[in-house]
PDB file of N, CA and C in Angstrom:
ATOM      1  N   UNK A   1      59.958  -5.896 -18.507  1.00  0.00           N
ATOM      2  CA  UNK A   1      59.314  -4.651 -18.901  1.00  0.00           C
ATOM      3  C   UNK A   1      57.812  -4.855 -19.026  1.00  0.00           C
ATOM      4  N   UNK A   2      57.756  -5.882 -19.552  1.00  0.00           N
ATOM      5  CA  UNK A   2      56.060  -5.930 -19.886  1.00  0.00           C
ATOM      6  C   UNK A   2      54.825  -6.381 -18.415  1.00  0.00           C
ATOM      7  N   UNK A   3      56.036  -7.079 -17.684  1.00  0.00           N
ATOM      8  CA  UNK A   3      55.452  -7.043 -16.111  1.00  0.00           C
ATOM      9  C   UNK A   3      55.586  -6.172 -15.403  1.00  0.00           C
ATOM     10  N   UNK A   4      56.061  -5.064 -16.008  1.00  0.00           N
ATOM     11  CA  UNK A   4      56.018  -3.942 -14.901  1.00  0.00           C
ATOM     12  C   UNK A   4      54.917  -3.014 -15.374  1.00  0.00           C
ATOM     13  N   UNK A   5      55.340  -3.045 -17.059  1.00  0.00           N
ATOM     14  CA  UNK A   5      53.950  -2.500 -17.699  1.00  0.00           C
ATOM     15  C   UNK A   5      52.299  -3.177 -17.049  1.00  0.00           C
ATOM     16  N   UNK A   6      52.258  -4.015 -17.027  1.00  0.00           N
ATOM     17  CA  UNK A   6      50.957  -4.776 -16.409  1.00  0.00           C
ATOM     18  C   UNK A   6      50.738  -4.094 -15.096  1.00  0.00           C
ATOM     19  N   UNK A   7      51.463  -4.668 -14.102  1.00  0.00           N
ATOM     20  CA  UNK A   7      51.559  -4.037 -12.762  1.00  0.00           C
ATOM     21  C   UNK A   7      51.002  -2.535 -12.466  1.00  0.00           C
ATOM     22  N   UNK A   8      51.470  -1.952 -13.834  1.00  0.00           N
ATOM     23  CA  UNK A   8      51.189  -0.449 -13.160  1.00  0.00           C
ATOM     24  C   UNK A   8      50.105  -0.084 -14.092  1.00  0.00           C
ATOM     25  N   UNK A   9      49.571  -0.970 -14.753  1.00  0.00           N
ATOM     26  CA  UNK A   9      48.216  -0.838 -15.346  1.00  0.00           C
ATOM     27  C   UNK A   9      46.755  -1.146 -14.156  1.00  0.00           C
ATOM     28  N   UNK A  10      47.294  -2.507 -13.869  1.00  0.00           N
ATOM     29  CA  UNK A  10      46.605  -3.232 -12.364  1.00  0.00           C
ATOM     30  C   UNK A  10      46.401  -1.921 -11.275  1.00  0.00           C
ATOM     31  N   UNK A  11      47.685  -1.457 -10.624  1.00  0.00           N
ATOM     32  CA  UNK A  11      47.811  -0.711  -9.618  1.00  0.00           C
ATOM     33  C   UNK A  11      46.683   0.948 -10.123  1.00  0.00           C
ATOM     34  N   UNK A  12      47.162   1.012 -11.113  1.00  0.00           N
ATOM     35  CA  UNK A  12      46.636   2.340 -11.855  1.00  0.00           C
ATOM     36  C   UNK A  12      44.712   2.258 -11.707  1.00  0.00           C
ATOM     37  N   UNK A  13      44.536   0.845 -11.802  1.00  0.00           N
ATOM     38  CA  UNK A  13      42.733   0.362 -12.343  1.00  0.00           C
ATOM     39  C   UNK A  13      42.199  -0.145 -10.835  1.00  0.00           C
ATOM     40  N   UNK A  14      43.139  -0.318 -10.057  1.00  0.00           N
ATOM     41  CA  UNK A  14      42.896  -0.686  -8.754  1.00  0.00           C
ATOM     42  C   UNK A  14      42.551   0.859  -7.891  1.00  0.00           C
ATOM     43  N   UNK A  15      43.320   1.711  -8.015  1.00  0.00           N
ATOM     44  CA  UNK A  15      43.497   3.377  -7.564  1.00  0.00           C
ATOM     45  C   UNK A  15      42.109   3.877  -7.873  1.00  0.00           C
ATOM     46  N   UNK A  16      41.943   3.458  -9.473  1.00  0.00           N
ATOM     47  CA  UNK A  16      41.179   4.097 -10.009  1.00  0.00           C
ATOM     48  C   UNK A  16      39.582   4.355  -8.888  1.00  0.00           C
ATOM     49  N   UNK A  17      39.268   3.634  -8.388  1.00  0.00           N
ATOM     50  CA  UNK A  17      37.828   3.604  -7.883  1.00  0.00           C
ATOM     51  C   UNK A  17      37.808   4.483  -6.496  1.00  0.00           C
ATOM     52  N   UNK A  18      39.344   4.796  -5.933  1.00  0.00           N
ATOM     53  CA  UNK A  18      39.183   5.415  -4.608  1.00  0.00           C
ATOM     54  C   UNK A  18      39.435   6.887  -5.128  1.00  0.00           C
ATOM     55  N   UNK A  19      39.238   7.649  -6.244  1.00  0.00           N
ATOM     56  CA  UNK A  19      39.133   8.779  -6.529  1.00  0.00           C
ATOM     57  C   UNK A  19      40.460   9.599  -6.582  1.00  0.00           C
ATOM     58  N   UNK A  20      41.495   8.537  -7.348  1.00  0.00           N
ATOM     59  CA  UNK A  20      42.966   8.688  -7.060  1.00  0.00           C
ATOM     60  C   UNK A  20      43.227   9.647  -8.158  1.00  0.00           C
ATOM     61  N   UNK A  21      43.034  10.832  -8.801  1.00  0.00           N
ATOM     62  CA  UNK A  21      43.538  11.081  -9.940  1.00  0.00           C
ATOM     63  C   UNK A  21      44.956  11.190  -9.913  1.00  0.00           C
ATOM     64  N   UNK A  22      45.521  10.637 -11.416  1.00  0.00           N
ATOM     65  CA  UNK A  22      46.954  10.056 -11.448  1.00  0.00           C
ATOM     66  C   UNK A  22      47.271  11.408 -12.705  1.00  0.00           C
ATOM     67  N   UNK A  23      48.317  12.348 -12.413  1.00  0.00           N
ATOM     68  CA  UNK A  23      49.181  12.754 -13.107  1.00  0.00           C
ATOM     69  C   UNK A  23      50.077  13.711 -12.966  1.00  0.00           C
ATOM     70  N   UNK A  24      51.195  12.102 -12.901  1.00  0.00           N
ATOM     71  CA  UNK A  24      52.372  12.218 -12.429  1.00  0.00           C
ATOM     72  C   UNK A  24      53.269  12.271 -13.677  1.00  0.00           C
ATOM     73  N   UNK A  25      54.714  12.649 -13.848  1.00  0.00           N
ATOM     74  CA  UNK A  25      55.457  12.915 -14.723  1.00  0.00           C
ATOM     75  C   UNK A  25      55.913  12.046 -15.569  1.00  0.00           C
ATOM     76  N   UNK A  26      54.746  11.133 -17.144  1.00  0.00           N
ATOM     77  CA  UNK A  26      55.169  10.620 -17.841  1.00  0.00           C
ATOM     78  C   UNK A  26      54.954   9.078 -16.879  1.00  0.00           C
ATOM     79  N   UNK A  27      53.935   9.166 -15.672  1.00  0.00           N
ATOM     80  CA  UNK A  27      53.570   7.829 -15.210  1.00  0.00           C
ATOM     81  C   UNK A  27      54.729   7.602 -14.048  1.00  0.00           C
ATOM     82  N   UNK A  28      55.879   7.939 -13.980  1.00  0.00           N
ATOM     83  CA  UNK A  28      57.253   7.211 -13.688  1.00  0.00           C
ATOM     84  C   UNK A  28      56.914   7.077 -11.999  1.00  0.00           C
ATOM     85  N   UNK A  29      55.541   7.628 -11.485  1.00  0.00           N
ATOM     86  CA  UNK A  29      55.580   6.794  -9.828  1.00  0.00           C
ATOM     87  C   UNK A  29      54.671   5.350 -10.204  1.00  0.00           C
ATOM     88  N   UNK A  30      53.572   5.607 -10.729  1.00  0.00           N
ATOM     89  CA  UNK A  30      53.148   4.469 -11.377  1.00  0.00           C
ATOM     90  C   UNK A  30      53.773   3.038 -11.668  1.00  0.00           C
ATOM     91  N   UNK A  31      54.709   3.515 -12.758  1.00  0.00           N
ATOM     92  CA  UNK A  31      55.489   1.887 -13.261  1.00  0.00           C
ATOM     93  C   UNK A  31      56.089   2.072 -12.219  1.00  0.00           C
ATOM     94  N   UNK A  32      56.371   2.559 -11.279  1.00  0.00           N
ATOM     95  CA  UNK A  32      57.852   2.489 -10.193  1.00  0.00           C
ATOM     96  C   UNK A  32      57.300   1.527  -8.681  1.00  0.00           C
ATOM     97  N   UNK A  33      56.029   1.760  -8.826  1.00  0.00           N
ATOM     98  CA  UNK A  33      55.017   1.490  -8.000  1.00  0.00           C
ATOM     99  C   UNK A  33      54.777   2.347  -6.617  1.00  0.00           C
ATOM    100  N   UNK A  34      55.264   3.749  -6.703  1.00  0.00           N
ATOM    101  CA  UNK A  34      54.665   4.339  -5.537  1.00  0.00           C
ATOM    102  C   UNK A  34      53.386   4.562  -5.328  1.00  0.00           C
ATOM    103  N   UNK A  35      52.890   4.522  -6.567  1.00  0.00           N
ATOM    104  CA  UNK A  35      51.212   4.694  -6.468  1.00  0.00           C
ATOM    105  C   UNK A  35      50.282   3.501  -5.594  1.00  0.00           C
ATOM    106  N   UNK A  36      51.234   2.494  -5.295  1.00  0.00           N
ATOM    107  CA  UNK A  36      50.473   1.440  -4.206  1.00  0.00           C
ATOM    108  C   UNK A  36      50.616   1.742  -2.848  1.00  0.00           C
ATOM    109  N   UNK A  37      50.789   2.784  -2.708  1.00  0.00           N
ATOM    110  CA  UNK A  37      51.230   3.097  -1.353  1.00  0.00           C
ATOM    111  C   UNK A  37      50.741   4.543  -0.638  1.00  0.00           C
ATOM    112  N   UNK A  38      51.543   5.261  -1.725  1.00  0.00           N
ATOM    113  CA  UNK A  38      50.731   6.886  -2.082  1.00  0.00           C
ATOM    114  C   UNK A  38      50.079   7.155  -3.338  1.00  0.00           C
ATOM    115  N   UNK A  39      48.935   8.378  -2.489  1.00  0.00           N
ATOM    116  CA  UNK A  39      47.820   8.708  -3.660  1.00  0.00           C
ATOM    117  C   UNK A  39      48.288  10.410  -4.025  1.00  0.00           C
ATOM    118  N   UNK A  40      47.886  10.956  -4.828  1.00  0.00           N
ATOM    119  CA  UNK A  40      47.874  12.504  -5.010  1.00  0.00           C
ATOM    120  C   UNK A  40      47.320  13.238  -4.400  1.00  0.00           C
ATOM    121  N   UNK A  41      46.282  13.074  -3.328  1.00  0.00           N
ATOM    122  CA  UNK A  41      45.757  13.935  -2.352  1.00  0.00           C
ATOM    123  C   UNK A  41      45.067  13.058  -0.940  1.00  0.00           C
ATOM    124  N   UNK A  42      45.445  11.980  -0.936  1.00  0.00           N
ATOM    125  CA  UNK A  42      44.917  11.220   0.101  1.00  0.00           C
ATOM    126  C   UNK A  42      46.170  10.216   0.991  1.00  0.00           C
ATOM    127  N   UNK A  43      45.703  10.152   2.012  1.00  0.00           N
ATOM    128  CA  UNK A  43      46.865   8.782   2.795  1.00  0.00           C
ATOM    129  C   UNK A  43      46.361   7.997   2.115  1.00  0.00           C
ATOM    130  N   UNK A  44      47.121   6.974   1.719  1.00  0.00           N
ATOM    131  CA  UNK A  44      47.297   5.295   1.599  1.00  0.00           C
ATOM    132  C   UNK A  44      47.810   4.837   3.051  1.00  0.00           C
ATOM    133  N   UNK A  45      48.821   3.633   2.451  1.00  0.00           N
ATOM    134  CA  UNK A  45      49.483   3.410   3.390  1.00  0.00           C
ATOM    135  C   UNK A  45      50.670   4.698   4.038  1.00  0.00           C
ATOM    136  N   UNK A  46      51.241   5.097   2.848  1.00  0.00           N
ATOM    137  CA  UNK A  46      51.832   6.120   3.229  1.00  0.00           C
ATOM    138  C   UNK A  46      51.203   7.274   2.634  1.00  0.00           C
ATOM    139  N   UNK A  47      51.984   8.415   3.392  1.00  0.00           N
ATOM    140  CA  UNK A  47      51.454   9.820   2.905  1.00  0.00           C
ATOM    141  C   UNK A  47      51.269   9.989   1.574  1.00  0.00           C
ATOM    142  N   UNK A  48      49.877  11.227   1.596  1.00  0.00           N
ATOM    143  CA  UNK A  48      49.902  11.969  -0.084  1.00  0.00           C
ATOM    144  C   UNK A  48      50.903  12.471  -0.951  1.00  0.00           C
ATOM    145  N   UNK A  49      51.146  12.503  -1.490  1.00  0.00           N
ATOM    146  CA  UNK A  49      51.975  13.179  -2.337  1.00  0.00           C
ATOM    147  C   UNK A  49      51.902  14.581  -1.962  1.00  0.00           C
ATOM    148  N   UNK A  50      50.599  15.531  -1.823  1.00  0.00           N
ATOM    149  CA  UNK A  50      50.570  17.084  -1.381  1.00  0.00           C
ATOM    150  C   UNK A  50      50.940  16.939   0.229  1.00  0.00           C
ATOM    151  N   UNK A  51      50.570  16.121   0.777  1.00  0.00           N
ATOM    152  CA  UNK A  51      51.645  15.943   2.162  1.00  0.00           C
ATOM    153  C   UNK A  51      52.909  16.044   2.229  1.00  0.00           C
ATOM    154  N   UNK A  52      52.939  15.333   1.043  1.00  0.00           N
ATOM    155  CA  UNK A  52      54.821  15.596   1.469  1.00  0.00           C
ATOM    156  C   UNK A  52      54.467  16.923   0.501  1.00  0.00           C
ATOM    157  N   UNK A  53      54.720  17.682  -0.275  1.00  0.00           N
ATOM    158  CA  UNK A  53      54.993  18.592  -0.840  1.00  0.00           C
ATOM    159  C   UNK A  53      54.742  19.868   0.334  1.00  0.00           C
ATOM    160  N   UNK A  54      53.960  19.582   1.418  1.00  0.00           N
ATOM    161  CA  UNK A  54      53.955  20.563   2.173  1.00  0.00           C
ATOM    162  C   UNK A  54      54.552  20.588   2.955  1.00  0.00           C
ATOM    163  N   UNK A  55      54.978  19.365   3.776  1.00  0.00           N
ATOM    164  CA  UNK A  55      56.030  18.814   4.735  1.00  0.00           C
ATOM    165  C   UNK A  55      57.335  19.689   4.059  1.00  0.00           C
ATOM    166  N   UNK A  56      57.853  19.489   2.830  1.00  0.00           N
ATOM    167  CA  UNK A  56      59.310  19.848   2.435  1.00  0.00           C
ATOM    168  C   UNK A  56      58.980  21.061   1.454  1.00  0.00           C
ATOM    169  N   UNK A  57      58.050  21.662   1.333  1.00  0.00           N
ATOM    170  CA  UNK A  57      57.854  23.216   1.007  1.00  0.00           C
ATOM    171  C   UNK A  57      59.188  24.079   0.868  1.00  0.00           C
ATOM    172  N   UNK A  58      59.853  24.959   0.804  1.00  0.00           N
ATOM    173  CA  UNK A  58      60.614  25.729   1.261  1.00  0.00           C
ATOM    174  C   UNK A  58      62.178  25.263   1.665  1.00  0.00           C
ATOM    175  N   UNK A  59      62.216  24.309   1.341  1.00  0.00           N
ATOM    176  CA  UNK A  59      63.082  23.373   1.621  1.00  0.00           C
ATOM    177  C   UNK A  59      64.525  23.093   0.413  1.00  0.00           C
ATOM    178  N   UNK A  60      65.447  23.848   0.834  1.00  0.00           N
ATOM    179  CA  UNK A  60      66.251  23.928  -0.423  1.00  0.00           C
ATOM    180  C   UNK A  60      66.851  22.250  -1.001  1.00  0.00           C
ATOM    181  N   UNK A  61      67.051  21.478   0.190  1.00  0.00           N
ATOM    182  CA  UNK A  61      67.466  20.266   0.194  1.00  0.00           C
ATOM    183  C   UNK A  61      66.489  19.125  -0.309  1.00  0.00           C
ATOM    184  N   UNK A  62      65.517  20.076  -0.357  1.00  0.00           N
ATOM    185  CA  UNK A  62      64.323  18.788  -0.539  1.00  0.00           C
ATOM    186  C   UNK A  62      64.480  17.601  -1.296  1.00  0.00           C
ATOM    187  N   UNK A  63      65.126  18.114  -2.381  1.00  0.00           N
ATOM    188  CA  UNK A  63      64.940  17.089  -3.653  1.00  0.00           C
ATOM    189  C   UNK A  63      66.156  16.115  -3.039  1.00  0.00           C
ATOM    190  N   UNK A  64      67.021  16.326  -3.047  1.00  0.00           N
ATOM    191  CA  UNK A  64      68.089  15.555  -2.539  1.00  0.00           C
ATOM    192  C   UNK A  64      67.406  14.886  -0.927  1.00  0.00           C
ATOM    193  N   UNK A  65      66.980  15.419  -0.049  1.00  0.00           N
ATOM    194  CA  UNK A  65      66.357  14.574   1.081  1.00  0.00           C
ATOM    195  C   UNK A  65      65.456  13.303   0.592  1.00  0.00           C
ATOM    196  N   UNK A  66      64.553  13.603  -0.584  1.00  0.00           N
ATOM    197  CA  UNK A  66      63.774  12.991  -1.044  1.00  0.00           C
ATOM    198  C   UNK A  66      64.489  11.917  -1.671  1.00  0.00           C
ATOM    199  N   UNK A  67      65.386  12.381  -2.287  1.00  0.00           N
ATOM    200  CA  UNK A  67      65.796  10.840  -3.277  1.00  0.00           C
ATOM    201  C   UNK A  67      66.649  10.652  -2.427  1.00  0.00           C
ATOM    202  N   UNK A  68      67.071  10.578  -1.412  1.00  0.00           N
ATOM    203  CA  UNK A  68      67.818   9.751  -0.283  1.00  0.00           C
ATOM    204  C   UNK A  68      66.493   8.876   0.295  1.00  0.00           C
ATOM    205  N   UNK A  69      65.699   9.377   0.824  1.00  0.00           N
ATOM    206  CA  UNK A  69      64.320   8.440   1.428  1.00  0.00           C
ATOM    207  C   UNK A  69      64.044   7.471   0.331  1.00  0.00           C
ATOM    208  N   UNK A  70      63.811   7.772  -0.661  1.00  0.00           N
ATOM    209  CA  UNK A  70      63.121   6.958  -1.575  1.00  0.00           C
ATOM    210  C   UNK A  70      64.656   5.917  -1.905  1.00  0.00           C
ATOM    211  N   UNK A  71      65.460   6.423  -1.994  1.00  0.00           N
ATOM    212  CA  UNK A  71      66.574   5.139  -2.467  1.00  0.00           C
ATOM    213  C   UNK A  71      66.783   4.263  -1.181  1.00  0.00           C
ATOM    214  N   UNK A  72      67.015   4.544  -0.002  1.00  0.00           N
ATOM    215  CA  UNK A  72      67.298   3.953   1.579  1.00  0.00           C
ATOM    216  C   UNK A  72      66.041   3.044   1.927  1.00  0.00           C
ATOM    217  N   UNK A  73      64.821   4.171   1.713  1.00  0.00           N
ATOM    218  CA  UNK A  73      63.556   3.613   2.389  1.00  0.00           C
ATOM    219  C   UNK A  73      63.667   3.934   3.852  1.00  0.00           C
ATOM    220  N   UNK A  74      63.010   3.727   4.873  1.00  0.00           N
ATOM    221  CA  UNK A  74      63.066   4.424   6.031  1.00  0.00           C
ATOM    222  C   UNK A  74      61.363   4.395   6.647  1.00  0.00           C
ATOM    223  N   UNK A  75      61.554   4.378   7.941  1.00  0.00           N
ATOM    224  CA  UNK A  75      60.595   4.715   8.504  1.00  0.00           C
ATOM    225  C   UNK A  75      60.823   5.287   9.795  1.00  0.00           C
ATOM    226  N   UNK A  76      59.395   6.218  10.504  1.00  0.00           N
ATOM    227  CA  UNK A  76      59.504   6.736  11.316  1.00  0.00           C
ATOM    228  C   UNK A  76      58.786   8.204  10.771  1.00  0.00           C
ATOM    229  N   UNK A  77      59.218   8.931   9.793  1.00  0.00           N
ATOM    230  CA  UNK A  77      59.013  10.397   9.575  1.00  0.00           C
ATOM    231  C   UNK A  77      57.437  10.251   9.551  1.00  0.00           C
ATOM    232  N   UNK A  78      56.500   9.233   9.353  1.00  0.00           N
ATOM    233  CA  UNK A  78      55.127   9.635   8.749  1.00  0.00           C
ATOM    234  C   UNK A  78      53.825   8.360   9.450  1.00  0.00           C
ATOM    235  N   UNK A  79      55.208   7.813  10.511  1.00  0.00           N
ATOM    236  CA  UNK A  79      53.987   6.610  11.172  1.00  0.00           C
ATOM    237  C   UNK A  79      54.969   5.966  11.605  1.00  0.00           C
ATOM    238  N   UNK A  80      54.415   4.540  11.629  1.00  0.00           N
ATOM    239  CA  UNK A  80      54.877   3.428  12.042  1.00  0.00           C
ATOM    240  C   UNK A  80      55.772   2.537  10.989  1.00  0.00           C
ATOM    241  N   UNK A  81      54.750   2.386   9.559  1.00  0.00           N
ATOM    242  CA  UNK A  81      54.713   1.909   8.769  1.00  0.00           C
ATOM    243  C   UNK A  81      56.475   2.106   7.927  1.00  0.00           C
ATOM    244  N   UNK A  82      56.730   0.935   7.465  1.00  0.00           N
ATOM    245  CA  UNK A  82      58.043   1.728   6.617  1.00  0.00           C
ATOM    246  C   UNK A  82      58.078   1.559   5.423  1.00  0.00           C
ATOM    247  N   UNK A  83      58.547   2.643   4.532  1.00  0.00           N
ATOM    248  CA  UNK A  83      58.948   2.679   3.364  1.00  0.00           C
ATOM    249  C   UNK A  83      60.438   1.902   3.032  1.00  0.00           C
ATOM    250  N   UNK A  84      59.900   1.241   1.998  1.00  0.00           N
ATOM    251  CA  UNK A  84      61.090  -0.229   1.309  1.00  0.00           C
ATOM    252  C   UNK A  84      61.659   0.565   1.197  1.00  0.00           C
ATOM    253  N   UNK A  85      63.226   0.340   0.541  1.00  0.00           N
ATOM    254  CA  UNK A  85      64.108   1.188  -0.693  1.00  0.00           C
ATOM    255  C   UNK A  85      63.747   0.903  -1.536  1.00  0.00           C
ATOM    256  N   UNK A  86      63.603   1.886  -2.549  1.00  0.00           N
ATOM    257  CA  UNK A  86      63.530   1.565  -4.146  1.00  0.00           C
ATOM    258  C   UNK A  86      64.828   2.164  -4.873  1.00  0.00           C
ATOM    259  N   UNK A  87      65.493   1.000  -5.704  1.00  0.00           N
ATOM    260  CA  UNK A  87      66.728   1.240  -6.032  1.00  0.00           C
ATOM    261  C   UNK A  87      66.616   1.782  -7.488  1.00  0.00           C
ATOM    262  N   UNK A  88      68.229   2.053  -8.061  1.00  0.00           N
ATOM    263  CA  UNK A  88      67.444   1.922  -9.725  1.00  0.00           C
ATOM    264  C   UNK A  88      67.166   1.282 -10.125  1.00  0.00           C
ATOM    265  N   UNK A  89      66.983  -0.431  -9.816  1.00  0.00           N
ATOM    266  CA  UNK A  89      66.113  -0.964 -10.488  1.00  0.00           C
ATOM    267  C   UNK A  89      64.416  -0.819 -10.777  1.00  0.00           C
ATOM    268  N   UNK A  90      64.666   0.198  -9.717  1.00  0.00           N
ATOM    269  CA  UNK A  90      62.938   0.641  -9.476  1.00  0.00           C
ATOM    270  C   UNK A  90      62.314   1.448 -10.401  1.00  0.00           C
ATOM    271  N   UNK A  91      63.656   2.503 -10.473  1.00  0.00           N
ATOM    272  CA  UNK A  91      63.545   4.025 -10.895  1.00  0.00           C
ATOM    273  C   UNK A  91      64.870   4.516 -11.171  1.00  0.00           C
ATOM    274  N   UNK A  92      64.413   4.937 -12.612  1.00  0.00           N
ATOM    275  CA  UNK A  92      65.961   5.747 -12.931  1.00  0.00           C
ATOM    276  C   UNK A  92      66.364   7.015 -12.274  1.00  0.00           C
ATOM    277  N   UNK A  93      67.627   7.310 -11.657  1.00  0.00           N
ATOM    278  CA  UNK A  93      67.510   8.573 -11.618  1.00  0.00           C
ATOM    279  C   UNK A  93      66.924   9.324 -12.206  1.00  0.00           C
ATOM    280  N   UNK A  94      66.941   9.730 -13.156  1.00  0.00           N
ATOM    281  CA  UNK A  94      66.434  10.862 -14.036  1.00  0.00           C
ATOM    282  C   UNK A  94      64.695  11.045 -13.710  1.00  0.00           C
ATOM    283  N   UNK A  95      63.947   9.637 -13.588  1.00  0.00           N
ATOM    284  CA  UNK A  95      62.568   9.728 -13.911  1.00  0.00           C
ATOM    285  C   UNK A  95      62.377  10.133 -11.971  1.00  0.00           C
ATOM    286  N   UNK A  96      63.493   9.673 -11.544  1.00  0.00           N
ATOM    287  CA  UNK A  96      63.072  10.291 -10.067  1.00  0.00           C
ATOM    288  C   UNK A  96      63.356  11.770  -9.482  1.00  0.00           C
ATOM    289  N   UNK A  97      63.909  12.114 -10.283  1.00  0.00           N
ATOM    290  CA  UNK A  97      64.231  13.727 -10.221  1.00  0.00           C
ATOM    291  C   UNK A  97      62.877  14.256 -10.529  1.00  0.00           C
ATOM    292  N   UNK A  98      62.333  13.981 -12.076  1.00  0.00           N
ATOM    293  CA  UNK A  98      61.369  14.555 -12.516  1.00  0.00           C
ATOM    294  C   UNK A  98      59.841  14.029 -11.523  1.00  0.00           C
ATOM    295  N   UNK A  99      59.919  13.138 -11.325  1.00  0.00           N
ATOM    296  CA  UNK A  99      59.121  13.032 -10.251  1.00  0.00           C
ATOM    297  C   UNK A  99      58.294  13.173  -9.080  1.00  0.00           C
ATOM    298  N   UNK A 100      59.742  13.589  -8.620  1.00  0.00           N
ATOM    299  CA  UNK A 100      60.357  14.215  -7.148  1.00  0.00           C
ATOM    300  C   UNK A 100      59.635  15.987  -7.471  1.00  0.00           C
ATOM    301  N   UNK A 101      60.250  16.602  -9.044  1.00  0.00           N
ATOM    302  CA  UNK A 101      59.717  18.077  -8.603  1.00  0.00           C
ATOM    303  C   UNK A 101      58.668  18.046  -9.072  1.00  0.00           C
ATOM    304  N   UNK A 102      57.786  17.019  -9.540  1.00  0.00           N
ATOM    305  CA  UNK A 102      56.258  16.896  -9.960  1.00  0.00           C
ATOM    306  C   UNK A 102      56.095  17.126  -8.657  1.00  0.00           C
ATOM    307  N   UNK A 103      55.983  15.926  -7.791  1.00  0.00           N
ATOM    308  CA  UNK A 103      55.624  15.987  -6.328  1.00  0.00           C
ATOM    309  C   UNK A 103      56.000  17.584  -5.636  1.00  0.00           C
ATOM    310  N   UNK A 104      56.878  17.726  -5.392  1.00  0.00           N
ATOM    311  CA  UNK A 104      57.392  19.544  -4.671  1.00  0.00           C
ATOM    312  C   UNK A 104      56.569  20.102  -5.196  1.00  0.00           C
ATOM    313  N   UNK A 105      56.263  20.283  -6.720  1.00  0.00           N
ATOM    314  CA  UNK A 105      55.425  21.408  -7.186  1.00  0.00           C
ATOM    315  C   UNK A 105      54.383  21.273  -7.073  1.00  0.00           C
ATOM    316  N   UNK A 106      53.705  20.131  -6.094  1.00  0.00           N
ATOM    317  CA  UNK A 106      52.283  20.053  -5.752  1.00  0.00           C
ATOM    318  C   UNK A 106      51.479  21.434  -4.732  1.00  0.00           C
ATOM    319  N   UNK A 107      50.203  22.127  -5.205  1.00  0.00           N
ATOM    320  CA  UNK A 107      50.032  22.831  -4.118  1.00  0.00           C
ATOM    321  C   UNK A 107      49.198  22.426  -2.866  1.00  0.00           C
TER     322      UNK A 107
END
């Protein structure tokens, strides 16, 4: 716990200088570590967060598409590059639900 706490302090102070503002639901992409990858309005390695929220807009399945990607990992939808799986050891369900409609409810 306390290395994950660190980690997403690091990742959080590392973000900080590329104009990343972070607020996400109670931190939970943060400690989870999506924030090393994706930003809230910019590419990283992978897409923004309002990227995907526009990509799956309107999308009744979304949330469920989403936490299938994020548990599998996968690539192809957004480059070359691939997204790991992140299991629950990553992320609880619950904090990935809330997450997930932080992200959707991005405009």
């Amino acid at each position: 716990m306390r290395i994950a706490l660190i980690t997403a302090s690091v990742l959080t102070l590392t973000l900080a200088p590329l104009g990343t503002a972070w607020a996400g639901p109670d931190d939970a992409l943060a400690k989870a570590g999506c924030v090393a990858c994706h930003a809230q309005d910019k590419k990283l390695v992978g897409p923004s967060f309002k990227d995907i929220a526009a990509k799956y807009r309107g999308q009744k399945d979304a949330s469920a598409t989403l936490t299938d990607k994020v548990r599998k990992g996968g690539k192809g939808v957004w480059g070359p590059i691939p997204m790991p799986p992140h299991g629950t050891d990553k992320m609880a369900d619950a904090d990935l639900k809330a997450a997930l409609d932080w992200v959707l409810a991005l405009p």
